[in-house]
Protein backbone atom coordinates (compact mmCIF):
# COMPACT_ATOMS: atom_id res chain seq x y z
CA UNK A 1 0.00 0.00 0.00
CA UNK A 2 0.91 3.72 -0.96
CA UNK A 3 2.13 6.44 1.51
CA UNK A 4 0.46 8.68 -1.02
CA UNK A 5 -3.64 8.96 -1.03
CA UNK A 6 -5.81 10.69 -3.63
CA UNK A 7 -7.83 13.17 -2.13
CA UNK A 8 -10.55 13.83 -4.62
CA UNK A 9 -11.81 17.24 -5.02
CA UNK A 10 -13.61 16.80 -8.38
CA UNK A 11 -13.72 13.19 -8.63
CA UNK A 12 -13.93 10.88 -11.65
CA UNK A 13 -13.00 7.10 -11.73
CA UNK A 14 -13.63 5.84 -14.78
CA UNK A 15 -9.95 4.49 -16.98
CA UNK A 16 -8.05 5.83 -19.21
CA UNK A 17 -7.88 9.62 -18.77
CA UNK A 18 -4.38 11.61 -18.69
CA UNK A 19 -2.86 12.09 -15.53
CA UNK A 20 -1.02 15.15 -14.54
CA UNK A 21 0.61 15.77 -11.14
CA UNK A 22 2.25 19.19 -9.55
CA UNK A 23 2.06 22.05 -7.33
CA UNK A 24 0.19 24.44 -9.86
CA UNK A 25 0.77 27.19 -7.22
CA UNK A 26 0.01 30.67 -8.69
CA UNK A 27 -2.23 29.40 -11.92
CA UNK A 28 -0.42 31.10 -14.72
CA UNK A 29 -0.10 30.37 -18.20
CA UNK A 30 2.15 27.95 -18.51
CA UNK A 31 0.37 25.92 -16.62
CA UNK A 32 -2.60 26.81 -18.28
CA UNK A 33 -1.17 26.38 -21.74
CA UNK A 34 0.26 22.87 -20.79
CA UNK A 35 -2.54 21.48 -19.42
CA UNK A 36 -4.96 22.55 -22.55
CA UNK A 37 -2.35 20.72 -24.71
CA UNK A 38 -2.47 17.42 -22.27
CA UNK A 39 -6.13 17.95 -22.84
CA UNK A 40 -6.01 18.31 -26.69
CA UNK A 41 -4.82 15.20 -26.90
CA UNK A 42 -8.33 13.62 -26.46
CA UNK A 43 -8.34 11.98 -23.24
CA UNK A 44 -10.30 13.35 -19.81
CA UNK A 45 -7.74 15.70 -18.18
CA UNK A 46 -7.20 14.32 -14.63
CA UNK A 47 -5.16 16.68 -12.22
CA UNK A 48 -3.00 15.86 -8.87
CA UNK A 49 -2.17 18.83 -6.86
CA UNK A 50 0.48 18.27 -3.88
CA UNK A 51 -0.58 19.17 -0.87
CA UNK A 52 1.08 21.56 1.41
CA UNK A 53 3.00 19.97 3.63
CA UNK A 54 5.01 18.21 0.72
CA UNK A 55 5.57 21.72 -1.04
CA UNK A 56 6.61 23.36 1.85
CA UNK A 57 9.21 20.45 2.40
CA UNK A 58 10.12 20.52 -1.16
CA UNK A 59 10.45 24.39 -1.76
CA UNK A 60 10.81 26.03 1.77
CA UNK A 61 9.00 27.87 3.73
CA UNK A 62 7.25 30.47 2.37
CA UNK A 63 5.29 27.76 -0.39
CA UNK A 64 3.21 27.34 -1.06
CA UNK A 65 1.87 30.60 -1.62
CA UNK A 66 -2.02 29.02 -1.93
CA UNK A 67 -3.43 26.45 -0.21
CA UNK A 68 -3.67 22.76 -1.48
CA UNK A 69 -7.90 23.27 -1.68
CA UNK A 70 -7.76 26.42 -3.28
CA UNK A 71 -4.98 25.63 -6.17
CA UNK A 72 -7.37 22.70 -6.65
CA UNK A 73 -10.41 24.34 -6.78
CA UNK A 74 -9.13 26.87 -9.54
CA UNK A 75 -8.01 23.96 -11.66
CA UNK A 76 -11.77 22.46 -11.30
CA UNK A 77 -12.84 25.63 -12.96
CA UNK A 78 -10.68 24.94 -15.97
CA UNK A 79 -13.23 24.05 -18.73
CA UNK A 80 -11.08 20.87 -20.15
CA UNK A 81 -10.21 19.41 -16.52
CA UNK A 82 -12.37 16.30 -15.77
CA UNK A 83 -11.17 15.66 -12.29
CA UNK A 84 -8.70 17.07 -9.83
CA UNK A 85 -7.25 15.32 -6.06
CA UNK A 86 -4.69 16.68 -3.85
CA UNK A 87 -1.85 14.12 -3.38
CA UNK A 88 -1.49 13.71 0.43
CA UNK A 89 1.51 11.63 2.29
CA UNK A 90 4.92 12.09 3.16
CA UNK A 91 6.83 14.62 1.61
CA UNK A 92 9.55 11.56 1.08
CA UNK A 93 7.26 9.38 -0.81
CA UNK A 94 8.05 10.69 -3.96
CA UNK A 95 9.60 8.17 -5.57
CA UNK A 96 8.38 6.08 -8.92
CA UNK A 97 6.98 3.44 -7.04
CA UNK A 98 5.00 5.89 -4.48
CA UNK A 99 3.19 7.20 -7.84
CA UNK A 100 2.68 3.85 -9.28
CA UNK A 101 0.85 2.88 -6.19
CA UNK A 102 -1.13 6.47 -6.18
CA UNK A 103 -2.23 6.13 -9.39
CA UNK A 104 -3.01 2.42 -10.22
CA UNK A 105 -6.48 2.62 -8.62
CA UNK A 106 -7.22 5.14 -11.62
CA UNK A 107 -6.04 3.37 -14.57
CA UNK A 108 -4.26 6.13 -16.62
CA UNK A 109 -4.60 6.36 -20.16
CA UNK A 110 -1.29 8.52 -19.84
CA UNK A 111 1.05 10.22 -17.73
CA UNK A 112 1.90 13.74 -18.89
CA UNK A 113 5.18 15.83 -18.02
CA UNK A 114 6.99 19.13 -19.40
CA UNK A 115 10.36 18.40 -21.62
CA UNK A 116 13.06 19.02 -19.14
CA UNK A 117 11.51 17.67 -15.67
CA UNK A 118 13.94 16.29 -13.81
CA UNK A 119 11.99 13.36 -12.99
CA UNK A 120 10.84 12.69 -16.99
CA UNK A 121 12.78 8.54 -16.45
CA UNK A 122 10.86 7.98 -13.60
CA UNK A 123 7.96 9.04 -15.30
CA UNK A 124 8.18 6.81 -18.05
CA UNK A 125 8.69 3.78 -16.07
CA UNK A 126 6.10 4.11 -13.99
CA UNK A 127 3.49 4.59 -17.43
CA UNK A 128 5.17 1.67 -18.57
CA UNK A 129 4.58 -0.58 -15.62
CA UNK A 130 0.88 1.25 -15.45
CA UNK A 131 0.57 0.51 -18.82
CA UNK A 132 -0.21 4.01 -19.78
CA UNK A 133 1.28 6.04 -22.48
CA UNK A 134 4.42 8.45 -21.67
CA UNK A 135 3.39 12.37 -23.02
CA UNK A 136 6.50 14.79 -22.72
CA UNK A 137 4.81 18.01 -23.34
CA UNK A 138 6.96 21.24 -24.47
CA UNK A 139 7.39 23.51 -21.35
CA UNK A 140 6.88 27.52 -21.97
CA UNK A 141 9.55 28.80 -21.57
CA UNK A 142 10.07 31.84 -18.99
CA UNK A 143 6.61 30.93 -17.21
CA UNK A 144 6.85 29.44 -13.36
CA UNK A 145 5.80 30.23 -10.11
CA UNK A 146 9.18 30.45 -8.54
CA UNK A 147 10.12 33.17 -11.14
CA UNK A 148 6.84 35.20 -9.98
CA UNK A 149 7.55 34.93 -6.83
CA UNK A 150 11.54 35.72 -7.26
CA UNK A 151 10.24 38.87 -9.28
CA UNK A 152 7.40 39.56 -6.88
CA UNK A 153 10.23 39.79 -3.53
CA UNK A 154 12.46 41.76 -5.42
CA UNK A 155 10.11 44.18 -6.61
């Protein structure tokens, strides 16, 4: 059994959608643009945010800026997201095999994650033992949340 639970906020359970997990901490649009294309590629859009707890262990102290809840709630109101959760557990259970045990229960059509994430190899093992597709997905470039908030405490 997983460390890691699905916390459904806008739930769906049926197979084969594409499965996208992150912080999506100040919605901007590189995240929007990446997850329209992950949706444009026909399958039901399914979204895991991290919760808290994990951010703030993985990026320090002052993320996340929004709450787990609320960065999910704003990514329900995307018109091409089917279904969102907040990934809960350990902020050390993030490992290929912690995912693979997450996500299982869903049955992914495909895991989606930008060109350049450092975790891209792990990704594409754990779609191949899920037996989901592997989508790398062109990240836009200048757009994240740690350079808004870089600009935001320096301006």
């Amino acid at each position: 059994m997983s460390s890691l639970e699905a916390v459904w906020v806008q739930p769906y359970d049926r197979p084969g959608a594409a499965v996208v997990t992150g912080v999506f901490d100040i919605l901007h649009v590189g995240h929007v643009r990446y997850l329209g294309a992950v949706a444009a590629r026909g399958l039901p859009l399914v979204v895991g945010v991290e919760d808290d707890p994990r951010v703030r262990a993985w990026k320090g102290p002052t993320r996340p800026v929004n709450p787990a809840a609320e960065r999910a709630e704003v990514l329900a109101a995307l018109r091409f997201v089917t279904g969102v959760f907040i990934v809960t557990g350990p902020p050390e259970a993030h490992g290929p095999e912690d995912y693979i045990d997450l996500l299982a229960p869903m049955r992914p059509g495909a895991l989606a994650h930008t060109a350049g994430d450092p975790h891209a190899g792990a990704r594409a093992a754990a779609a191949a033992i899920l037996g989901a597709e592997c989508w790398e997905m062109e990240a836009i470039p200048g757009r994240s949340t740690t350079r808004i908030v870089n600009a935001a405490s320096q301006g």
